[in-house]
Protein backbone atom coordinates (compact mmCIF):
# COMPACT_ATOMS: atom_id res chain seq x y z
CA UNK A 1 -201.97 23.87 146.85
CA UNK A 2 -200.91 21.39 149.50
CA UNK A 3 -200.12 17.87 148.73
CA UNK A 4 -203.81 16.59 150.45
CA UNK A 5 -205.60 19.35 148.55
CA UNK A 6 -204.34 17.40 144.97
CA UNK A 7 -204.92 13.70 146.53
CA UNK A 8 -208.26 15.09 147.15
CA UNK A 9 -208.63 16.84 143.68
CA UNK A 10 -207.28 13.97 141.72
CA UNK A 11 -209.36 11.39 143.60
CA UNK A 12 -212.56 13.44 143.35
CA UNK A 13 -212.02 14.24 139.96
CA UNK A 14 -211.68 9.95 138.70
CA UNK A 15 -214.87 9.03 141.66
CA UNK A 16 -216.58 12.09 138.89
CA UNK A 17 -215.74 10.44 135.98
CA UNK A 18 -216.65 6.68 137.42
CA UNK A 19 -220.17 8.13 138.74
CA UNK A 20 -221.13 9.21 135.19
CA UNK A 21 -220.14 6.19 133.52
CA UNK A 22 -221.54 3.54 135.75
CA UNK A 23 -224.56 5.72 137.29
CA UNK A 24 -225.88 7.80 135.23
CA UNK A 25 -224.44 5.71 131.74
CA UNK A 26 -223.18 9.00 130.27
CA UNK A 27 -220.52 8.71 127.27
CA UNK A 28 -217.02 8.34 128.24
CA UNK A 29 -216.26 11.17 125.71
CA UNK A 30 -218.67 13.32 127.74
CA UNK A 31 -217.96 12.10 131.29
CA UNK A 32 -213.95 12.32 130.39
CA UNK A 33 -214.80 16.42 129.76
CA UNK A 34 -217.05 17.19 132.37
CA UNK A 35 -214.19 15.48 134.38
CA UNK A 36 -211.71 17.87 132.79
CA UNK A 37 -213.65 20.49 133.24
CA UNK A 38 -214.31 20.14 136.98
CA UNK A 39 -210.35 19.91 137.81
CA UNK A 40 -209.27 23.21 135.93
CA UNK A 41 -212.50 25.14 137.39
CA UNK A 42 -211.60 23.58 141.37
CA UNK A 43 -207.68 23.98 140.65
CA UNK A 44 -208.94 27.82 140.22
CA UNK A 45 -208.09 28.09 136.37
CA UNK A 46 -210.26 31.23 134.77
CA UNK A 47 -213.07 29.99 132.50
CA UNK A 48 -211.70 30.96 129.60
CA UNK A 49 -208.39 29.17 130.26
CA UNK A 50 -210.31 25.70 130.43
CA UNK A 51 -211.52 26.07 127.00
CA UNK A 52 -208.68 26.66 125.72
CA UNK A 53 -207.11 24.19 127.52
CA UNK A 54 -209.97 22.14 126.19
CA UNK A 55 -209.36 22.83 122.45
CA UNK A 56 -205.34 22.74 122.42
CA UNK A 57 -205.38 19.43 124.19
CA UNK A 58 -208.18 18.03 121.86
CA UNK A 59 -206.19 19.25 118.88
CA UNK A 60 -202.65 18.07 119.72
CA UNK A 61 -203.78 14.86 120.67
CA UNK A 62 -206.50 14.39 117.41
CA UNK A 63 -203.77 15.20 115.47
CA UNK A 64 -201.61 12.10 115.46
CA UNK A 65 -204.21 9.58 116.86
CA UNK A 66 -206.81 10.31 114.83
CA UNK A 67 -204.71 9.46 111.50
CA UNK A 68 -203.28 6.50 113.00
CA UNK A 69 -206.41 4.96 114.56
CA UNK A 70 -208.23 5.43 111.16
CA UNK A 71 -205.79 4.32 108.97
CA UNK A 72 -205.16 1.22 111.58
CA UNK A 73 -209.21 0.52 111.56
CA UNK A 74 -209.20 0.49 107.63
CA UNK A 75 -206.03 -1.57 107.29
CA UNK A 76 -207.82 -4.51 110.21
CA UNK A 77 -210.86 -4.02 107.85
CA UNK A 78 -209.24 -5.32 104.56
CA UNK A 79 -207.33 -8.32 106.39
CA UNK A 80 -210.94 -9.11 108.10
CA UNK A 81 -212.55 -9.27 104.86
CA UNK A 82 -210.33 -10.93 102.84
CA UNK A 83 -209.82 -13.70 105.04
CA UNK A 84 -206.62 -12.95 105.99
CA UNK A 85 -207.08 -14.18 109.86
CA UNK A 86 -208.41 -17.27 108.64
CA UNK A 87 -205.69 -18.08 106.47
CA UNK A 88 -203.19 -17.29 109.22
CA UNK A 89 -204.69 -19.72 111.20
CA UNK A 90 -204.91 -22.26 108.93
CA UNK A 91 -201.29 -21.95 107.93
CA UNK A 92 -200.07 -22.42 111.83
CA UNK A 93 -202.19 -25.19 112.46
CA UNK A 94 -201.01 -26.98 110.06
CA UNK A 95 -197.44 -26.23 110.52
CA UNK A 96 -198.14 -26.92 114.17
CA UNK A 97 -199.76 -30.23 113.98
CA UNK A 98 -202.97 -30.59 116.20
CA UNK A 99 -201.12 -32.11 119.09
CA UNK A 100 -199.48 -27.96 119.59
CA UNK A 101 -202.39 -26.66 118.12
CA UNK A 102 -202.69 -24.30 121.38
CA UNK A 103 -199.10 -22.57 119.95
CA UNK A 104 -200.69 -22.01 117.12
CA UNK A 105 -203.99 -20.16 117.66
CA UNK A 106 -201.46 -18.32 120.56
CA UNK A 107 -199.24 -16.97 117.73
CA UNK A 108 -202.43 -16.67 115.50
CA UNK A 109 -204.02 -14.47 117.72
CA UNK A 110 -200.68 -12.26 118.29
CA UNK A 111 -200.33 -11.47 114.78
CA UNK A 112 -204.19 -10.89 113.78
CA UNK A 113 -204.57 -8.26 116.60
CA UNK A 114 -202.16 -5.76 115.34
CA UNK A 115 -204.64 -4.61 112.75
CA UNK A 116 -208.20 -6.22 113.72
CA UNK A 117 -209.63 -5.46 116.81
CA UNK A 118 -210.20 -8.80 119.68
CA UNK A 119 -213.78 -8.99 119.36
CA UNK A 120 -213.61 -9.23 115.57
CA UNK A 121 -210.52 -11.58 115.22
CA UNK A 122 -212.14 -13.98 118.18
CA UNK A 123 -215.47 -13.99 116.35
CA UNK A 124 -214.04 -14.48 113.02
CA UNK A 125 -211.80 -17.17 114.42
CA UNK A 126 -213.76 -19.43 116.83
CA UNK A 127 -215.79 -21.87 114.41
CA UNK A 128 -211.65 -22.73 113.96
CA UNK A 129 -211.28 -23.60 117.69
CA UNK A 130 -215.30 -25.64 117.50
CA UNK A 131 -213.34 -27.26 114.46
CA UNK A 132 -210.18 -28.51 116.39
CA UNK A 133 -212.28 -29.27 119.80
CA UNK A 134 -214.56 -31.86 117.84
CA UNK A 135 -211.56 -33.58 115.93
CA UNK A 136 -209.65 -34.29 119.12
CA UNK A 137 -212.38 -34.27 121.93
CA UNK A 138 -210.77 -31.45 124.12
CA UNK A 139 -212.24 -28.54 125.71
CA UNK A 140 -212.94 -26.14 123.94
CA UNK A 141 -210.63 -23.90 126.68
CA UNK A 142 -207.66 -25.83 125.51
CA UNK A 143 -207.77 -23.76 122.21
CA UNK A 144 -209.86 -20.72 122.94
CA UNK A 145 -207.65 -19.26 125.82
CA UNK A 146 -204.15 -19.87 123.49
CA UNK A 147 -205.97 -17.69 121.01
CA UNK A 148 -208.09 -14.86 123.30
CA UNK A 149 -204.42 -14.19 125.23
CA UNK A 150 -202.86 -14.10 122.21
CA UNK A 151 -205.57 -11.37 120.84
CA UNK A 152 -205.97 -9.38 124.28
CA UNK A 153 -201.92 -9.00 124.47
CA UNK A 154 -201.65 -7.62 121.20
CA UNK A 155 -204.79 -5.28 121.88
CA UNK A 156 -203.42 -3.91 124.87
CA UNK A 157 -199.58 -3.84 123.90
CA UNK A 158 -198.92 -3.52 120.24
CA UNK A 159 -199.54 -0.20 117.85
CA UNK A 160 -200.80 -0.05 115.62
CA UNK A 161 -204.47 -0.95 118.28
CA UNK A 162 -206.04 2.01 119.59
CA UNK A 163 -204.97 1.51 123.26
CA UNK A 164 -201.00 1.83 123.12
CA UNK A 165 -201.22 4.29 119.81
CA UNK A 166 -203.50 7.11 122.68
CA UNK A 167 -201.51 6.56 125.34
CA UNK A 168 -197.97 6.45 123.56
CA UNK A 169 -199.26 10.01 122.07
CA UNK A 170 -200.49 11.51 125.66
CA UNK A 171 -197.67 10.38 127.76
CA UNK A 172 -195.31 11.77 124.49
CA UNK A 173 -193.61 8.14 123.97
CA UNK A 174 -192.15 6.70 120.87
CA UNK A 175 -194.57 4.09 118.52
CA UNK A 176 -191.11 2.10 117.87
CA UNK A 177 -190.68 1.97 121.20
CA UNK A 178 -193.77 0.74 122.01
CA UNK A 179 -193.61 -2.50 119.25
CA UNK A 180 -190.03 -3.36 120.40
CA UNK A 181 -191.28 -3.40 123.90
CA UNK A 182 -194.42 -4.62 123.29
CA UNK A 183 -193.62 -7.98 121.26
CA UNK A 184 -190.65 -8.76 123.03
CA UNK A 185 -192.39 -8.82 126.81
CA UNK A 186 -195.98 -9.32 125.26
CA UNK A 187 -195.36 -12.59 123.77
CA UNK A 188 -194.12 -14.36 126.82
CA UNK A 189 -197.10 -12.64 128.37
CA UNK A 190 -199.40 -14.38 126.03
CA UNK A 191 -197.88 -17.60 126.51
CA UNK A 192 -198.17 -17.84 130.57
CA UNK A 193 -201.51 -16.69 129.82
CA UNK A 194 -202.67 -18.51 127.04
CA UNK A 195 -200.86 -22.35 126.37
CA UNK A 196 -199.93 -22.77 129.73
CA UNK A 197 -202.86 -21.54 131.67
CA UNK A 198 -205.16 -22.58 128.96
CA UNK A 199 -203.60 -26.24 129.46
CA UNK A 200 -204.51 -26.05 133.44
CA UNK A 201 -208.09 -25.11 133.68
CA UNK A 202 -209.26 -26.73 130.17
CA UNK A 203 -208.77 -29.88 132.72
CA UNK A 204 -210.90 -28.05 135.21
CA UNK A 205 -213.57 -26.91 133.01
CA UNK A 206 -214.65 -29.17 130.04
CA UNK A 207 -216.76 -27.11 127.26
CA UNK A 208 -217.88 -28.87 123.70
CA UNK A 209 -219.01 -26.99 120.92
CA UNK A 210 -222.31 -25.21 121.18
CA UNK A 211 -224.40 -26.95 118.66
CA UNK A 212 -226.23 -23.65 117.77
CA UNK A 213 -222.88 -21.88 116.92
CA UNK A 214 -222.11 -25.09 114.58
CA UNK A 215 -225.05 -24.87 112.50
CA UNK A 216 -225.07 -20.84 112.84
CA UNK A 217 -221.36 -20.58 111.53
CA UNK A 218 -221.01 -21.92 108.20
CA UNK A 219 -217.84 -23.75 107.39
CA UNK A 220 -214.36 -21.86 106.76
CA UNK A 221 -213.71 -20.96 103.35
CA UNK A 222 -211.36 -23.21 101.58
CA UNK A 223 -207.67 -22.23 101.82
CA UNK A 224 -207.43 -21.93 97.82
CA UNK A 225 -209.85 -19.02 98.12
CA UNK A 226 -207.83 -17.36 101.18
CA UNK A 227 -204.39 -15.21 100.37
CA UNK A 228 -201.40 -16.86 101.42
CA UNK A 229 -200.05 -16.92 104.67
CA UNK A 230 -197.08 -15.30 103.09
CA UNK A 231 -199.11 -12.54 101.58
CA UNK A 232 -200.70 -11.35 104.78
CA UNK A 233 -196.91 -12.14 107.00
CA UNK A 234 -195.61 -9.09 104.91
CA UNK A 235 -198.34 -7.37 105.08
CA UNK A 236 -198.67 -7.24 108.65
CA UNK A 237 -195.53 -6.56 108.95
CA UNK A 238 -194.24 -3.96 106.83
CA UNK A 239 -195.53 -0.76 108.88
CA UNK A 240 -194.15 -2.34 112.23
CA UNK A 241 -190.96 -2.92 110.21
CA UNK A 242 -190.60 0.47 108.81
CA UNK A 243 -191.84 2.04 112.14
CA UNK A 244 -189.08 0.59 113.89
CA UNK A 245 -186.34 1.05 111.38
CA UNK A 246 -187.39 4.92 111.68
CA UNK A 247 -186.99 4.80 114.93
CA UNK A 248 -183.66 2.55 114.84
CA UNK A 249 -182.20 4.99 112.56
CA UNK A 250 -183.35 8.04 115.00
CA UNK A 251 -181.21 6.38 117.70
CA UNK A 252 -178.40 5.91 115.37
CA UNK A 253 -178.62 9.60 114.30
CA UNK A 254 -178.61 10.71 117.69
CA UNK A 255 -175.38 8.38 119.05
CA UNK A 256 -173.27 9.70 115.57
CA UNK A 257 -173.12 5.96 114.81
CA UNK A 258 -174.84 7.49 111.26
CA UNK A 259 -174.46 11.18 109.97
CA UNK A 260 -177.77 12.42 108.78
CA UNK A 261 -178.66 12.27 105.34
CA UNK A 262 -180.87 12.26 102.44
CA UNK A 263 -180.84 8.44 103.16
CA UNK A 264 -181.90 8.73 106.68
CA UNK A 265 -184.60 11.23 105.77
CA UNK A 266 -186.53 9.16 103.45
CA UNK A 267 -186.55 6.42 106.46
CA UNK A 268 -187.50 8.98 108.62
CA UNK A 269 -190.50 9.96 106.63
CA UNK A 270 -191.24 6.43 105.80
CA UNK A 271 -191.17 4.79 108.81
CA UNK A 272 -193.41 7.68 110.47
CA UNK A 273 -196.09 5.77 111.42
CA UNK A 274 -198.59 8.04 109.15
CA UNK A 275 -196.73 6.95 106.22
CA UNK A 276 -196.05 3.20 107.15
CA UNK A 277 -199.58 3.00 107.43
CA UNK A 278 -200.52 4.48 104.31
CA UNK A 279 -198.16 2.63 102.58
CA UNK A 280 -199.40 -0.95 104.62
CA UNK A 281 -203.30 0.03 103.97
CA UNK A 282 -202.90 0.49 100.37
CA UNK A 283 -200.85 -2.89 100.18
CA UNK A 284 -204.02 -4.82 101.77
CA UNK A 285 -206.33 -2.86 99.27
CA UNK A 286 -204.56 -4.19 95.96
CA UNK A 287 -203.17 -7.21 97.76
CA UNK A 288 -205.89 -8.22 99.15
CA UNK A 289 -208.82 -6.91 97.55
CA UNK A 290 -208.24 -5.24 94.10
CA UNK A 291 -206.31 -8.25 93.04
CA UNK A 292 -208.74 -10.76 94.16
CA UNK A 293 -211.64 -9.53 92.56
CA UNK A 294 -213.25 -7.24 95.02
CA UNK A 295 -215.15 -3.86 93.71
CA UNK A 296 -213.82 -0.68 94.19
CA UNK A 297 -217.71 0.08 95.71
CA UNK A 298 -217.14 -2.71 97.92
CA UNK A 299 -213.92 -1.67 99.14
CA UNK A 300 -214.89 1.74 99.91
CA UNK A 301 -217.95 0.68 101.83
CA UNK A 302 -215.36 -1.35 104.10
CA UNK A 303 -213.22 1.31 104.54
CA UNK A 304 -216.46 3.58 105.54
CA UNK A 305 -217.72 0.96 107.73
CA UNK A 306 -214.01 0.69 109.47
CA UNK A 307 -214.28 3.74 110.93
CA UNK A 308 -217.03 3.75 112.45
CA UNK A 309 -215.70 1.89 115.98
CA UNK A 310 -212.50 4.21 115.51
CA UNK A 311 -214.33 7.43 115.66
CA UNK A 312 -215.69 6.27 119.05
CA UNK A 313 -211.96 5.62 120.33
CA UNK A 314 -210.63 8.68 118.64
CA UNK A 315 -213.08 10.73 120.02
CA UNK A 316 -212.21 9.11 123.39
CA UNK A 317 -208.94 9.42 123.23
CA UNK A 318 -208.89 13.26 122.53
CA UNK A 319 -211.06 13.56 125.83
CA UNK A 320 -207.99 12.19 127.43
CA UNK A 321 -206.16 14.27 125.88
CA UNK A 322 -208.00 17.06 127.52
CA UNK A 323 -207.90 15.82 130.76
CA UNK A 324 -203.92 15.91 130.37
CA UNK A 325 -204.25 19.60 129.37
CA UNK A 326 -205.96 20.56 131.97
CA UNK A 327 -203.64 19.30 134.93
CA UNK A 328 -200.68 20.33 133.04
CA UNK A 329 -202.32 23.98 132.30
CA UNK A 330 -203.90 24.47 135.95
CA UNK A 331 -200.33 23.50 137.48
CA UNK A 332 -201.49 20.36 139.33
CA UNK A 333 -199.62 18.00 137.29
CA UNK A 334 -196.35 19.57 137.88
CA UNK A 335 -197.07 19.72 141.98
CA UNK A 336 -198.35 16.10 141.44
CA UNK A 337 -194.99 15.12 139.85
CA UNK A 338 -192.98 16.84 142.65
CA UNK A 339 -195.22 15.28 145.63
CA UNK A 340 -194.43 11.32 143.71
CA UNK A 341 -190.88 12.00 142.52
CA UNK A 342 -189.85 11.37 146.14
CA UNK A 343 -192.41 8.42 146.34
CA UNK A 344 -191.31 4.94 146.38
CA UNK A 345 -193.34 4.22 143.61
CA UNK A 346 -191.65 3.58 140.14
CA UNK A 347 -193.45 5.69 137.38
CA UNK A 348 -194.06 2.35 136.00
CA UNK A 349 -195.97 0.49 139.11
CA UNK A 350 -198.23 4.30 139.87
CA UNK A 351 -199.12 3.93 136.16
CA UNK A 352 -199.96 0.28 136.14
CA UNK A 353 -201.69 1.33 139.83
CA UNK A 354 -203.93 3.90 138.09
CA UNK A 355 -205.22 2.23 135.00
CA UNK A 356 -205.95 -0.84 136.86
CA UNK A 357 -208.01 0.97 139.81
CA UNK A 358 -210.03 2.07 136.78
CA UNK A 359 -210.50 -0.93 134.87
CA UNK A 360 -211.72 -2.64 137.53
CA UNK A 361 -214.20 0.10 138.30
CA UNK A 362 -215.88 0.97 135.34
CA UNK A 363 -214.82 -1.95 132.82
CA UNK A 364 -213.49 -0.38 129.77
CA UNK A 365 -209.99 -1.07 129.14
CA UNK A 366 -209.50 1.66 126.71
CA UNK A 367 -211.04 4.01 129.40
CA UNK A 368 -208.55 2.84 131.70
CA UNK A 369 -205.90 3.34 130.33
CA UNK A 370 -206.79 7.26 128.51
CA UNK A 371 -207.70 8.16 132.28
CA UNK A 372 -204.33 6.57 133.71
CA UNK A 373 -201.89 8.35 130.86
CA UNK A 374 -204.06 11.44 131.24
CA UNK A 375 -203.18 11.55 135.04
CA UNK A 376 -199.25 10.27 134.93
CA UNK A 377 -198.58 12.56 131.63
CA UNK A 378 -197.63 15.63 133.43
CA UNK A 379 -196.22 13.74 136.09
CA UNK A 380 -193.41 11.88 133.94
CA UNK A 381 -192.09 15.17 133.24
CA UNK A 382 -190.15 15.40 136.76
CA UNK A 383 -188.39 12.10 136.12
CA UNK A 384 -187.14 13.41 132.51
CA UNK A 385 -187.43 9.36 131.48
CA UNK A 386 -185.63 8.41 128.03
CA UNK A 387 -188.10 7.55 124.88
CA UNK A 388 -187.28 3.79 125.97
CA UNK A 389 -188.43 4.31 129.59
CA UNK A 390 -191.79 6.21 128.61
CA UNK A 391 -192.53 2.98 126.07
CA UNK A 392 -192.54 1.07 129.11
CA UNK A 393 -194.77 3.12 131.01
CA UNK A 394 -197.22 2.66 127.92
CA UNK A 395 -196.67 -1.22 128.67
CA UNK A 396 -197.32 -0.85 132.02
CA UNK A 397 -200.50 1.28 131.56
CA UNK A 398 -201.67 -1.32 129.27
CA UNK A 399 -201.19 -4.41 131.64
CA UNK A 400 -202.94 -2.48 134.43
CA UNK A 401 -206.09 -1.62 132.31
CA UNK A 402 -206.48 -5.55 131.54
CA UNK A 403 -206.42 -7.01 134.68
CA UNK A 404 -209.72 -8.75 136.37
CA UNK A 405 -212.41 -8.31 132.99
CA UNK A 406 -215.64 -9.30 135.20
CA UNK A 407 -219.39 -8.58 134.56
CA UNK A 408 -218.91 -4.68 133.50
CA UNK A 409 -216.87 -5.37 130.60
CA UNK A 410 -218.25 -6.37 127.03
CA UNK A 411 -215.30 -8.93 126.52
CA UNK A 412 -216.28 -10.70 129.62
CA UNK A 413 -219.82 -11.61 128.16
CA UNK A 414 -218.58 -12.15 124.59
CA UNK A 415 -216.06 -14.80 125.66
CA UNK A 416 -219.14 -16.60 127.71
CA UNK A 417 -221.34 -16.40 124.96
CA UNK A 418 -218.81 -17.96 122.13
CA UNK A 419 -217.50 -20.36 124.60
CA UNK A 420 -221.06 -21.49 125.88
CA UNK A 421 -219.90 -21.20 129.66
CA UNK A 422 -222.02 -19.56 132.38
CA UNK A 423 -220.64 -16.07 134.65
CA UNK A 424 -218.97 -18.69 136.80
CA UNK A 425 -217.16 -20.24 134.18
CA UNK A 426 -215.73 -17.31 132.55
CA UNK A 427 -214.59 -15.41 135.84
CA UNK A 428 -212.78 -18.67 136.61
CA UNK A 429 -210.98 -18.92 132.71
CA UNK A 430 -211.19 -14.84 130.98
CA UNK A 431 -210.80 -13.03 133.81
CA UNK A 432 -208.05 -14.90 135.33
CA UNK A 433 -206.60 -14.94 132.05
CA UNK A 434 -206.73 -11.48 131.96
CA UNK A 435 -205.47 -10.72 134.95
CA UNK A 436 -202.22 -13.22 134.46
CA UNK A 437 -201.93 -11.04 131.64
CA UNK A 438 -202.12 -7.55 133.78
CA UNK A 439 -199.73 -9.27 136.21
CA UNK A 440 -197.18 -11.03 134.04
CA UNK A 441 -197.11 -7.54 132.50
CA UNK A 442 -196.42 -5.41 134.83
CA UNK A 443 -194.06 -7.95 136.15
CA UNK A 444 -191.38 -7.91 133.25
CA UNK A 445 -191.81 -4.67 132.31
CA UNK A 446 -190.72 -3.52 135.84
CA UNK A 447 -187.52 -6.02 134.88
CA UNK A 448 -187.24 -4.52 131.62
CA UNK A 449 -186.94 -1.07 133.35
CA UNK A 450 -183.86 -2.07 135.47
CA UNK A 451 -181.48 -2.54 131.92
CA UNK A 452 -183.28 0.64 130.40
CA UNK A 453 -181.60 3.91 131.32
């Protein structure tokens, strides 16, 4: 196949997907394997070979998402319920002082969007940012962007979310990785995007508390009926902590700086992200449920509930999986690989390229970014990139699907609704939030890549 045959194939193949989606409104799941399905038949692949190119990459990919994403969804729903967010919040405020209150709901919404998804943890958090706009007569921007950059970095960058736990398994990069990377260039992300910009155009665009959302949202619970800030901290944080001591300890293995023993087994199998997860999910449920007086029925109809949005995403995610199958199986993904490995392009700007060209289009960010690590996956092969280097591909995939949220996105209208601001309004505060976000992103993680090997 020549190089314009694949261009064509490849570009033909994403216009397919973007015409179901936005024309005809067919399922991503579906639209993602008709897509698949169209490239093996064109690239000449027998019939038979694209189903089973459709089961095995369904099946490898299920296999490790689908555990994580549920147990993830279950483990978000616990925190949600028991108040956990709020009591975060609380805690940082008042450590803050009002006068930094933006730091505050920043760092609040970094921490709360490792386990609950943005549109729950803004929802569940916004009569706190009507609360602090009324007591000191700012915009209601000054708070709300602090806290949606903090939520929509963590979304996009941090496991254990849905986005970087589907594309860390397609593109075959490490989950420990992926934190390190993802907290240490995600934070200062959130901060350009949220204090800072959220500072500049709260002076631009003045919004008060919409006095139907006041009377609609009763008050906050107390904090003597929330767990303690403590409480959910360690929570939180104990399956990102044993993920990346497994990880850690892999590294050390491999360098001989640690001879491998029974001791580094049991933090092998401990900080695999199925059993950090596990163990982190069953802390919220006695932690934060059993031990506070919630029913087992109750608890169970959470955790049923939970998964509901995750089978969505899993089922999403394993059509990308597919996808990656298929141009690995029909051989375009290696000729792809050898036509860009003497491209000018860094793995990391193509990737960023890709799930950014489809965010735009079709407005899902999750999309995006499934359809971008489905394409570069076989591609990343040729550059035989280290499991620190493919982490920062993930990052980069992740900043590209989050630039420019505008009218075909749900965010975009949730954020307008909440805030009380018209389309204008929003494309001039979320979306160019979310594309300082997409920007700063890609920005250090392309300086990131010059110290990693």
């Amino acid at each position: 196949m020549s190089a314009g045959f694949i261009i064509f194939l490849v570009a033909s193949a994403v216009g397919l997907l973007l015409l179901m989606v936005l024309k005809f409104k067919i399922s991503a799941f579906i639209s993602l394997l008709i897509t698949s399905i169209y490239v093996g038949i064109v690239a000449g692949m027998p019939l038979q070979g694209v189903l089973k190119s459709i089961q095995e990459g369904m099946g490898s990919t299920l296999g490790f998402v689908a555990t994580v994403v549920g147990l993830g969804a279950i483990f978000g729903q616990m925190l949600e319920s028991s108040g956990g967010a709020e009591s975060l919040a609380h805690y940082l405020i008042r450590k803050f002082g009002q006068d930094k209150a933006p730091w505050a709901m920043v760092i609040t919404g970094f921490i709360v969007a490792i386990p609950v998804f943005l549109d729950v943890g803004f929802i569940i958090l916004v009569p706190i940012i009507y609360a602090l706009s009324r007591d000191t007569n700012r915009s209601l921007l000054y708070y709300a962007i602090p806290l949606l950059a903090g939520l929509a970095v963590t979304h996009s960058f941090m496991p254990p979310t849905p986005g970087p736990v589907a594309v860390a398994d397609i593109i075959n990069a490490q989950l420990g990785w992926v934190i390190f990377f993802g907290f240490i260039l995600g934070f200062p992300t959130a901060v350009i995007a949220g204090p800072i910009w959220g500072k500049y155009i709260s002076k631009k665009i003045d919004l008060r508390p919409p006095a139907d959302f006041l009377v609609t949202h009763a008050e906050s619970r107390p904090d003597s009926e929330l767990p303690s800030f403590r409480m959910i901290a360690f929570i939180i944080g104990t399956p990102l902590i044993l993920i990346l001591l497994n990880t850690l300890g892999g590294v050390l293995v491999a360098r001989e700086v640690l001879s491998k023993s029974i001791f580094t087994d049991i933090v092998e199998f401990i900080g695999h992200p199925f059993s950090a997860l596990i163990i982190a999910t069953l802390m919220a449920i006695w932690f934060l449920c059993l031990r506070r007086g919630m029913s087992r029925d109750t608890i169970l109809n959470l955790s049923t509930k939970a998964l509901g949005p995750a089978g969505i995403i899993i089922l999403i995610t394993g059509a990308g999986g597919v996808l990656k199958q298929i141009l690995v199986d029909s051989g375009i993904g290696k000729m792809m690989a050898e036509s860009i490995a003497g491209s000018p392009l860094s793995p990391i700007l193509l990737a960023w390229i890709l799930a950014a060209l489809v965010r735009v289009t079709q407005g899902s960010a999750t999309v995006a970014m499934i359809t971008a690590a489905g394409i570069i996956a076989p591609v990343l092969e040729v550059f035989a990139l280290s499991d620190p280097a493919r982490a920062l591909v993930v990052i980069s995939i992740a900043s590209g699907a989050t630039i420019l949220s505008h009218v075909n996105d749900s965010g975009f209208w949730l954020v307008g609704k909440y805030l009380g601001m018209n389309e204008k309004q929003t494309l001039q505060s979320w979306t160019v939030m979310e594309t300082i976000i997409a920007i700063c992103g890609l920005v250090f993680t392309m300086i990131a890549g010059l110290f990693v090997p």
